[in-house]
Protein backbone atom coordinates (compact mmCIF):
# COMPACT_ATOMS: atom_id res chain seq x y z
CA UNK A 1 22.69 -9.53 -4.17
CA UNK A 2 21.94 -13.06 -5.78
CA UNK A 3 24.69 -14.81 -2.94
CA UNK A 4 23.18 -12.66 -0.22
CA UNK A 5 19.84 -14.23 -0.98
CA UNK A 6 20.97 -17.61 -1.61
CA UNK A 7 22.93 -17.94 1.50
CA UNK A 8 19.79 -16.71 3.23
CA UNK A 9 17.79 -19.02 1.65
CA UNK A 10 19.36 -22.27 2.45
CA UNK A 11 20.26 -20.75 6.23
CA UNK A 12 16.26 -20.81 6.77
CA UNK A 13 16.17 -24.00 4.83
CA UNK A 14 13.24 -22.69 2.46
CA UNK A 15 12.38 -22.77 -1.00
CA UNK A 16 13.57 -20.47 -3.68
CA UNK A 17 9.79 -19.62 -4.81
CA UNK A 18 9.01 -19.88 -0.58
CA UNK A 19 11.94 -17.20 -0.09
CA UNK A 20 10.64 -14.73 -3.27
CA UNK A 21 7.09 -15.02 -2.12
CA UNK A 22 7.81 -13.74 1.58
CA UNK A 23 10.18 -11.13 0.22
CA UNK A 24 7.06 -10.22 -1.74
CA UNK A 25 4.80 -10.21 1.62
CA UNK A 26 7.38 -7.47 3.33
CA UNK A 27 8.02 -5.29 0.46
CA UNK A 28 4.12 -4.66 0.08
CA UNK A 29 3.60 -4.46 4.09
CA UNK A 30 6.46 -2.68 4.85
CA UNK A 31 6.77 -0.21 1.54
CA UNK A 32 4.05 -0.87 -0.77
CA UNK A 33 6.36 -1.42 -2.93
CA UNK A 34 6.86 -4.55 -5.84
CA UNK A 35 9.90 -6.42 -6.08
CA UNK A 36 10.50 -5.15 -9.32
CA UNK A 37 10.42 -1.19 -8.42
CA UNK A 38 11.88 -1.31 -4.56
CA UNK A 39 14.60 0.03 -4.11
CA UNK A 40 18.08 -1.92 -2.91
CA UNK A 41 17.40 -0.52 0.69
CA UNK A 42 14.11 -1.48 0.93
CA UNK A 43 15.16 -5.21 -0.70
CA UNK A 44 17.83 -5.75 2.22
CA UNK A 45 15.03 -4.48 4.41
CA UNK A 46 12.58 -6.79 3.29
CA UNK A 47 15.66 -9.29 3.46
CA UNK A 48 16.60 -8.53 7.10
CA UNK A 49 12.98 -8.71 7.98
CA UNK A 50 12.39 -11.90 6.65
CA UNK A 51 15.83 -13.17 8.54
CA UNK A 52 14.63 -12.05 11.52
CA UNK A 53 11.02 -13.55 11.65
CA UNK A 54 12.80 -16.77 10.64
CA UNK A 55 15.53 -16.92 13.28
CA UNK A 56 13.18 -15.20 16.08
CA UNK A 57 11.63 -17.91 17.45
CA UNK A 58 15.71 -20.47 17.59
CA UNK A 59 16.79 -17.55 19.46
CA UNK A 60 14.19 -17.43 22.29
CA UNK A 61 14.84 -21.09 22.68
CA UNK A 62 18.10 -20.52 23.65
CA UNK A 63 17.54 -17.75 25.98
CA UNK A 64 15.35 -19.32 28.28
């Protein structure tokens, strides 16, 4: 879990504390849940959410 979140981290080039507090953000929108009671599914969720915001707008640049 820790190198799945540190790869993700450096891909979208943000901060450790930047990366926990948006993982934060999408467990309590998404699941009401807190990081410390959420379940693995709903962390890579969160995780894939996040990922996907982040990388959202770099693909639509290259589709057009």
């Amino acid at each position: 879990m820790a190198k799945y979140l540190a790869e993700h981290e450096r891909k979208m080039q943000l901060t450790k504390e930047e990366f926990k507090n948006r993982l934060k953000r999408k467990l309590n929108d998404y699941y009401e849940e807190d990081i410390d009671t959420a379940s693995t599914s709903e962390l890579f969720a969160a995780i894939s959410a996040i990922v996907r915001d982040g990388y959202a707008p770099q693909w639509r640049r290259t589709r057009i």
